[in-house]
Protein backbone atom coordinates (compact mmCIF):
# COMPACT_ATOMS: atom_id res chain seq x y z
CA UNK A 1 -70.36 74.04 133.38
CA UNK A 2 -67.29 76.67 133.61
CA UNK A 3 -64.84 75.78 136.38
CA UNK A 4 -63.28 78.12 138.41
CA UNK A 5 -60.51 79.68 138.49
CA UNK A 6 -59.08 77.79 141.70
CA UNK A 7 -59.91 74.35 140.51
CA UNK A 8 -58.38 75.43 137.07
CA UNK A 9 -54.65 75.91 138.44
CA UNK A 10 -55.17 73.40 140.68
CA UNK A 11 -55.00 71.21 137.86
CA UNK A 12 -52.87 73.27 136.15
CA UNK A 13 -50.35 72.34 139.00
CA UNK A 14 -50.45 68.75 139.15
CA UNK A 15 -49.76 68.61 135.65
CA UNK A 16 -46.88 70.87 136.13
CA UNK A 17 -45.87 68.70 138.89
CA UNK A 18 -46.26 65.23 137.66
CA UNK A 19 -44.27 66.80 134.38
CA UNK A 20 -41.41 68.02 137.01
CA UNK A 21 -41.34 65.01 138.62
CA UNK A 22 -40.08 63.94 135.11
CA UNK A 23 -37.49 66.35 134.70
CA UNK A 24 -39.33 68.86 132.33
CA UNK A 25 -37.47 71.39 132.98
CA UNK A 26 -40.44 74.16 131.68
CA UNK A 27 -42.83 72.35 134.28
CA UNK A 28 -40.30 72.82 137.08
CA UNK A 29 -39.96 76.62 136.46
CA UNK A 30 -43.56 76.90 136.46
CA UNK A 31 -44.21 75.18 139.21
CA UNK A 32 -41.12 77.29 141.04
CA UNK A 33 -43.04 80.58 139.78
CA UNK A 34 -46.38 78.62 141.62
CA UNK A 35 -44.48 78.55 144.49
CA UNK A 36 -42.80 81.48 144.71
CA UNK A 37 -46.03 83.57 144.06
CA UNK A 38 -48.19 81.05 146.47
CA UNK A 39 -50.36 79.71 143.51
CA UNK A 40 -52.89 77.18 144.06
CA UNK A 41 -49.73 75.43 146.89
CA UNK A 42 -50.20 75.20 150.31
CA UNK A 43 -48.70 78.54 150.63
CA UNK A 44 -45.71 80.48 149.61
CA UNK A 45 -41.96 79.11 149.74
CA UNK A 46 -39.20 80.42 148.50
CA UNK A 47 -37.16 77.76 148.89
CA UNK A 48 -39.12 74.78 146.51
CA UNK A 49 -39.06 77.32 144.09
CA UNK A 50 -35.10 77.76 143.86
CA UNK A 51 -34.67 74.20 143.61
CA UNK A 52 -37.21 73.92 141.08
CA UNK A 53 -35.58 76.50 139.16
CA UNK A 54 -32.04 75.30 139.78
CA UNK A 55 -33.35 72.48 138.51
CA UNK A 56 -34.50 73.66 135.25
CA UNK A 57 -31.33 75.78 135.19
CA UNK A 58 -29.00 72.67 135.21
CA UNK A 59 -31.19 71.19 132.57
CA UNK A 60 -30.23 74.82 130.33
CA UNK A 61 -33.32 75.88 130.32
CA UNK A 62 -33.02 79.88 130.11
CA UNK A 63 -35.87 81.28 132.03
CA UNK A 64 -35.19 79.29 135.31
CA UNK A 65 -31.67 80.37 134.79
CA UNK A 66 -32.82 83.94 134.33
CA UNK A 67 -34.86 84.03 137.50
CA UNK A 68 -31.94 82.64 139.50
CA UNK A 69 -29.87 85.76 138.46
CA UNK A 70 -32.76 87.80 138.72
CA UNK A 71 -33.11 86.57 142.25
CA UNK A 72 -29.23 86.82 142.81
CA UNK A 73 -30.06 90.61 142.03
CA UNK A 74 -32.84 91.03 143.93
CA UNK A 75 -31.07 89.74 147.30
CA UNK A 76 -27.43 90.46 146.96
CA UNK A 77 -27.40 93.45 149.49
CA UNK A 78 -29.14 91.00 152.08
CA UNK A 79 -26.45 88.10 151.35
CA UNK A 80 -23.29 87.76 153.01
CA UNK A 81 -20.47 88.33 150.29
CA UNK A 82 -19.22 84.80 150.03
CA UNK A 83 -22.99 82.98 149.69
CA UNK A 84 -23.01 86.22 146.79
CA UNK A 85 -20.23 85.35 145.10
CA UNK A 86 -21.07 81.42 144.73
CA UNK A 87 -24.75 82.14 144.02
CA UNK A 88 -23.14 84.29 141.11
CA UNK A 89 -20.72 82.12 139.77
CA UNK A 90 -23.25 79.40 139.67
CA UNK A 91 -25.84 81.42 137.49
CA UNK A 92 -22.96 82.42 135.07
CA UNK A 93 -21.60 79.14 134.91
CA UNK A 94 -25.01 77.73 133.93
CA UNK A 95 -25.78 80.45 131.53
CA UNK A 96 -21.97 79.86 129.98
CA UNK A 97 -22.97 75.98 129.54
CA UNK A 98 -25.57 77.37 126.97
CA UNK A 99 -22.44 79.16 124.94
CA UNK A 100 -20.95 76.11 124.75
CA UNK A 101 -23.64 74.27 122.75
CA UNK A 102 -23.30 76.78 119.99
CA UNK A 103 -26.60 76.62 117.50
CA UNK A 104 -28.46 75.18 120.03
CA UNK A 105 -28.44 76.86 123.07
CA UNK A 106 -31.14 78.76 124.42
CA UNK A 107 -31.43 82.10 122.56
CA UNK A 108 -32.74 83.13 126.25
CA UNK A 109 -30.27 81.96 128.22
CA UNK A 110 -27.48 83.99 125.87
CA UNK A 111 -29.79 87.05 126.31
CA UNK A 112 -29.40 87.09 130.00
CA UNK A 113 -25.97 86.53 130.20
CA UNK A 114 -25.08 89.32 127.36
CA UNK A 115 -26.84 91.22 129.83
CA UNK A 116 -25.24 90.42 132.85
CA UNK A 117 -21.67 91.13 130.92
CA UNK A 118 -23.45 94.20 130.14
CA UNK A 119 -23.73 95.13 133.80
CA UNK A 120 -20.76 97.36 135.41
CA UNK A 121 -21.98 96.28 138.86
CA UNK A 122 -20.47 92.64 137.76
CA UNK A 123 -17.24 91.65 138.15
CA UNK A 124 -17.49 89.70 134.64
CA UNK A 125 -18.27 92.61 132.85
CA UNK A 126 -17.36 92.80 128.90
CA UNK A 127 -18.87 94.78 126.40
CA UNK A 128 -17.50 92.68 123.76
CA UNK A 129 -18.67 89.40 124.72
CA UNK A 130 -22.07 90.70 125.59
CA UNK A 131 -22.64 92.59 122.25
CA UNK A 132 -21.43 88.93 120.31
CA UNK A 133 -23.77 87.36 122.97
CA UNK A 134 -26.63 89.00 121.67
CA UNK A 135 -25.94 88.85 117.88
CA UNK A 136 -25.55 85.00 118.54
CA UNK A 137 -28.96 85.10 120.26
């Protein structure tokens, strides 16, 4: 008998969050994405999904990082200037913590922040450390 679709991400879920409960940090940006898009959770919200992600962030792991600035993007016109700038600083810091780990940081996580130096809406941009960024990567 083929299960459906529903009762497939449902368990899909509680694996991702018994796993996040656990500090796995690929679980927790799944589950955030759950949330976020309303899958198979008691609805939408926005809010578990940052933490999730700043979760996974913290723990360098480069897509939750990536969504955060993505996010950061997305909203910055809607945010006051100060929440802005320490929403920003936080992503780069947490991308920069992957720099720092050399040979094994998270080819990702170098990716977005090469591109984010890239950007000439930034205040951090630098052509020179995003180009070494993304031989590194």
């Amino acid at each position: 008998m083929v299960e459906n679709k529903t009762a497939v991400m449902s368990k899909i879920c509680k694996q991702w969050e018994a796993a996040a409960a656990k500090g796995n940090a690929e679980a927790q940006y799944k589950l955030g994405q759950a949330y976020w898009d309303g899958w198979n959770v008691p609805f939408p919200d926005g809010q578990v999904a940052v933490e999730l992600w700043k979760k996974g962030a913290s723990a360098g792991h480069g897509k939750s990082m990536f969504k955060l600035v993505s996010l950061l993007n997305t909203i910055q016109s809607a945010l006051p200037q100060k929440q802005k700038h320490n929403l920003y600083n936080t992503a780069i810091s947490l991308l920069e913590d992957q720099v720092a780990l050399g040979k094994k940081a998270d080819p990702e996580a170098l990716t977005h922040l090469a591109t984010l130096y890239f950007d000439k809406n930034n205040k951090e941009y630098d052509v020179g450390k995003a180009r070494k960024l993304r031989k590194t990567a």
